[in-house]
Each structure stands twice: as C-alpha cells, then as structure tokens.
Protein backbone atom coordinates (compact mmCIF):
# COMPACT_ATOMS: atom_id res chain seq x y z
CA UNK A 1 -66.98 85.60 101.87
CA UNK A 2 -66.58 87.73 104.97
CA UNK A 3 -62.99 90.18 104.95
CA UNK A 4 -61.88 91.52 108.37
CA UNK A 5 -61.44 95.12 108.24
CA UNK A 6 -58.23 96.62 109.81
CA UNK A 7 -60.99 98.08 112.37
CA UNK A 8 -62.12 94.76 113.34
CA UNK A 9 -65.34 94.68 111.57
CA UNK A 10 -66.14 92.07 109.30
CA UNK A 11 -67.77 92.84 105.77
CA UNK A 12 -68.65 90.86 102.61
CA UNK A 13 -66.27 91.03 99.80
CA UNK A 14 -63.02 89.82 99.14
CA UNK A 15 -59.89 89.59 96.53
CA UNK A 16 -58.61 87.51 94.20
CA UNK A 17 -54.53 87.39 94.81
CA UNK A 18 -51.93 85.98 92.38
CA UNK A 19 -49.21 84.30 94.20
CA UNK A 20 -45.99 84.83 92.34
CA UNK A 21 -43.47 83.34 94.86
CA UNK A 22 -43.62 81.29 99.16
CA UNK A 23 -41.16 81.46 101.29
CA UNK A 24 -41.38 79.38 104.54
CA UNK A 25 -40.67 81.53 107.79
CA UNK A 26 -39.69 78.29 109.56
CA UNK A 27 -42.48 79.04 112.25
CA UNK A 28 -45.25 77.49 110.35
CA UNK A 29 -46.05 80.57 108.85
CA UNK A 30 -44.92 81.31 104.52
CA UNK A 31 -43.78 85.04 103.33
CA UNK A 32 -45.57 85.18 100.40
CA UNK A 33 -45.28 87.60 97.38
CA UNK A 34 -48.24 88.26 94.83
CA UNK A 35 -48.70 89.89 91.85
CA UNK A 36 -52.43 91.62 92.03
CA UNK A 37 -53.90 94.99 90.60
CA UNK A 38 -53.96 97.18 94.28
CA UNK A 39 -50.69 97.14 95.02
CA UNK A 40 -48.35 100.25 94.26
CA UNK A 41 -45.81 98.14 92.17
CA UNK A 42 -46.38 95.17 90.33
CA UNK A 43 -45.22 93.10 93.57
CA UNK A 44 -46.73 93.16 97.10
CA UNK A 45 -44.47 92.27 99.67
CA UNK A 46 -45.08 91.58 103.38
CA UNK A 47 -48.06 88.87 103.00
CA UNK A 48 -48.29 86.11 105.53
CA UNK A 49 -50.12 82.78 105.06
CA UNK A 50 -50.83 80.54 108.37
CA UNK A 51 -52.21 77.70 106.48
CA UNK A 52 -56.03 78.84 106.46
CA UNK A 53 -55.71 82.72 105.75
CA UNK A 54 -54.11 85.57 103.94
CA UNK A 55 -53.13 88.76 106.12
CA UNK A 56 -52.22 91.32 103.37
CA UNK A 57 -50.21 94.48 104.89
CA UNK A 58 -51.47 98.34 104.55
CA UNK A 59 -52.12 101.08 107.19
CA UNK A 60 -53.55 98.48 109.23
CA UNK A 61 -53.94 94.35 108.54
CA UNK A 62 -56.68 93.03 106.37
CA UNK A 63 -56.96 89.14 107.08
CA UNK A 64 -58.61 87.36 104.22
CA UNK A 65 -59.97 83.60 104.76
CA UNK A 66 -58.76 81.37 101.74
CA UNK A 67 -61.47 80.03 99.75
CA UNK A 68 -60.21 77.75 96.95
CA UNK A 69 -57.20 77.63 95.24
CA UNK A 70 -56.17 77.63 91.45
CA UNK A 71 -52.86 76.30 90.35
CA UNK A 72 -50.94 76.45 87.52
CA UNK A 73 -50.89 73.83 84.84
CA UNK A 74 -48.13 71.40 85.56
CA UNK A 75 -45.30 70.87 83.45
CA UNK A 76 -46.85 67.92 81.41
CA UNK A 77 -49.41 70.21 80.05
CA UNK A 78 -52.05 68.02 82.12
CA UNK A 79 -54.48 70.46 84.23
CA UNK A 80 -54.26 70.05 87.60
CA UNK A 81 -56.70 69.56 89.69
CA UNK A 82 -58.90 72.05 92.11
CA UNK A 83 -59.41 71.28 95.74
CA UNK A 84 -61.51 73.22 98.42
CA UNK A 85 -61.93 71.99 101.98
CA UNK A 86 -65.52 71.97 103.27
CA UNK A 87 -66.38 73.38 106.86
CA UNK A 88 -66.79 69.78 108.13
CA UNK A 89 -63.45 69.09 106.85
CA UNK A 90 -64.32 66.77 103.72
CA UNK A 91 -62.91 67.67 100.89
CA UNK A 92 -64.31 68.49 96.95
CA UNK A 93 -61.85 68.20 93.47
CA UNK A 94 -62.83 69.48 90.26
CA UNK A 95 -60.24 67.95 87.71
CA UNK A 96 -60.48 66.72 83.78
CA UNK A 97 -60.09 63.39 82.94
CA UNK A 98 -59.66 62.14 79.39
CA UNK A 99 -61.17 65.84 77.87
CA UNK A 100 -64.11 65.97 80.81
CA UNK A 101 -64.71 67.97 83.52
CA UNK A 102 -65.73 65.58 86.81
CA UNK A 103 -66.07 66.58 90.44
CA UNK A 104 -65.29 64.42 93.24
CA UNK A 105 -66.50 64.12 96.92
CA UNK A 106 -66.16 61.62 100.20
CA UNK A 107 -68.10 61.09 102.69
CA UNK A 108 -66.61 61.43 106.06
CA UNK A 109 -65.56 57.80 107.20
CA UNK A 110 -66.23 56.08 104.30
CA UNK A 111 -63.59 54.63 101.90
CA UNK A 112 -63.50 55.53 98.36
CA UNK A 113 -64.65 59.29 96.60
CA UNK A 114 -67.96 59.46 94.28
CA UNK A 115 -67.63 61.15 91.28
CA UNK A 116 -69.86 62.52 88.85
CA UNK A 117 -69.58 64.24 85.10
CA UNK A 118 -69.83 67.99 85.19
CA UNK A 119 -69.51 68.42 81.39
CA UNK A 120 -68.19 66.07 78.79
CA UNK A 121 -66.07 68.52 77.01
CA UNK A 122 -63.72 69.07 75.37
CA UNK A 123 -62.13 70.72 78.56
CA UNK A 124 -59.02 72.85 77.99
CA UNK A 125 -56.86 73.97 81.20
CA UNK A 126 -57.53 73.86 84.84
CA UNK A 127 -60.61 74.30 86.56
CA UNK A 128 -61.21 77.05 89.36
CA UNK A 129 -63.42 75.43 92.47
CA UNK A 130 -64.94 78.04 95.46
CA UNK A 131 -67.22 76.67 97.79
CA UNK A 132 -69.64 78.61 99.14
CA UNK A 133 -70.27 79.35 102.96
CA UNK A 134 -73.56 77.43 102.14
CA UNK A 135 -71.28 74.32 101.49
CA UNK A 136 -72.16 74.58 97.64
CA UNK A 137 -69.46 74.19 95.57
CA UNK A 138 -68.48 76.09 92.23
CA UNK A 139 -66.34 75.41 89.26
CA UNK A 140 -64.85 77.40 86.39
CA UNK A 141 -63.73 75.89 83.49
CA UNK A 142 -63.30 76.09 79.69
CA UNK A 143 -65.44 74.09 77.55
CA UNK A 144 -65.45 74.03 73.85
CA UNK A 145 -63.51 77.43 74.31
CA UNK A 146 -66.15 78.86 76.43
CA UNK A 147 -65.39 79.59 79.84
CA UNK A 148 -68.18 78.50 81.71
CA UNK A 149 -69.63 78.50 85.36
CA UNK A 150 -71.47 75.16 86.61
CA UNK A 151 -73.07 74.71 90.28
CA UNK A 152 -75.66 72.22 91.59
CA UNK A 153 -77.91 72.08 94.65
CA UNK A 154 -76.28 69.90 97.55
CA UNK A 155 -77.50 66.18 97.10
CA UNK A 156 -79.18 66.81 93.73
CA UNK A 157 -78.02 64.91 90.87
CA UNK A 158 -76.97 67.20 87.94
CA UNK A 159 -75.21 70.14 87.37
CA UNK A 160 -76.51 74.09 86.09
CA UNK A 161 -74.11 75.49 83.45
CA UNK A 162 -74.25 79.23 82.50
CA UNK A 163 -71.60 80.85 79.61
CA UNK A 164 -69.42 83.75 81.12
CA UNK A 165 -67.48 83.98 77.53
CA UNK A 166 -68.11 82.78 74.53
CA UNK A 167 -64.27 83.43 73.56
C-alpha cells in the first residue's frame, strides 16, 4: 500500500484504524471517529472518509487509500462477510458458509459469482480480505482455533495456507 505523506510524497506502509463511530457530513463526505494505538487519547477525532480514502488529521494531512474492510459480527452471531473492490471494479467476498471458509468472484459482465472452498473448517468469526495492488487477494480467518493466512496465485486453482497462531 502506498500512504501520502503530509509533504506530498508517497511511501509504502500504512495503518490499520478501528472505526468506533460515522457521522455523515451531508456533503458526501462521513466524520468518522476511531479508536487506534497513535492517537493521544483513546479517540481520534477529525477523520474524513470520501468513500475511497481515509485523511487522518496531524500537523499536516496523511491520506490513506482503503484497502479492505472488516466488520463486526452481526447481531445473529453469523460472521459477516469481507468484501474488497478490485482496480477493474469487480468485486471479491470471503464469507463462511455452514462452518467453511469460501471466496467468491464475478467476472465483469457475466451473471452469476464462482466460488470456491478456501478451508473446510470449522471457521469461527469473520474473515479479514486485503487485496493486493497485484490484484491478489488475501484472507484471515480462524480455523480450528488457529488464525490462519490463505492466498493463491490469480487463475490457479487452490489456495496456500500458513498458521499465524496456533491459539
């Protein structure tokens, strides 16, 4: 991921922001407040979100390009699923049906999503999904009470799995 510097430069890196409340500014922009380790109280105040990227205030503006997004389980106690746009505007889902993990994909004018098995499980809680500038995508996920990290190469069958934790 690239970060724009408050001097204009851009440089690899990023952050990983909790967002604890939105607020819509009526002018298609959101106030939004998160909860994250950098800021001088628990809160961080003063955040903007345009739809495609987080400007985070300090001394200057650091503008940070969104890259997936993890939600909270909903209320039902099923996980909900992950989304990330790709750069030619198709879209990938990483979500657990019945106890496995599956990703999901479509193919620009076509009707109907493929879908293949990531893991079989048991998968507990929601996944996380990135995507890579590449255009590979990522998930997160516990399985078994591991949390693990799967990729694949684009248009191979199969996914790589690697532990992170064992618990």
């Amino acid at each position: 991921m690239e970060v724009r510097e408050p001097n204009g430069t851009y440089e690899s890196g990023g952050h990983v922001a909790v967002v604890n409340a939105v607020r819509s500014n009526r002018n298609g922009t959101y106030s939004v407040q998160l909860v994250q380790q950098n800021a001088s109280s628990v809160y961080l105040n003063g955040v903007t979100w345009d739809g495609s990227s987080i400007t985070i205030p300090a001394s200057s503006r650091w503008t940070y390009p969104i890259q997936g997004v993890l939600h909270a389980p909903s209320g039902n106690g099923a996980p909900t699923p992950a989304l990330v746009q790709r750069a030619d505007g198709e879209s990938d889902v990483a979500a657990v049906v019945n106890g496995r993990l599956q990703f999901f994909w479509n193919v620009q004018g076509q009707p109907g999503w493929l879908s293949e098995v990531i893991s079989v499980g048991p998968v507990t809680g929601t996944p996380a999904l990135v995507q890579r500038p590449d255009g590979e995508s990522d998930v997160a996920a516990v399985v078994n009470g591991r949390l693990q990290f799967f990729w694949n190469v684009q248009g191979q069958p199969g996914w790589s799995t690697e532990v992170i934790s064992a618990g």
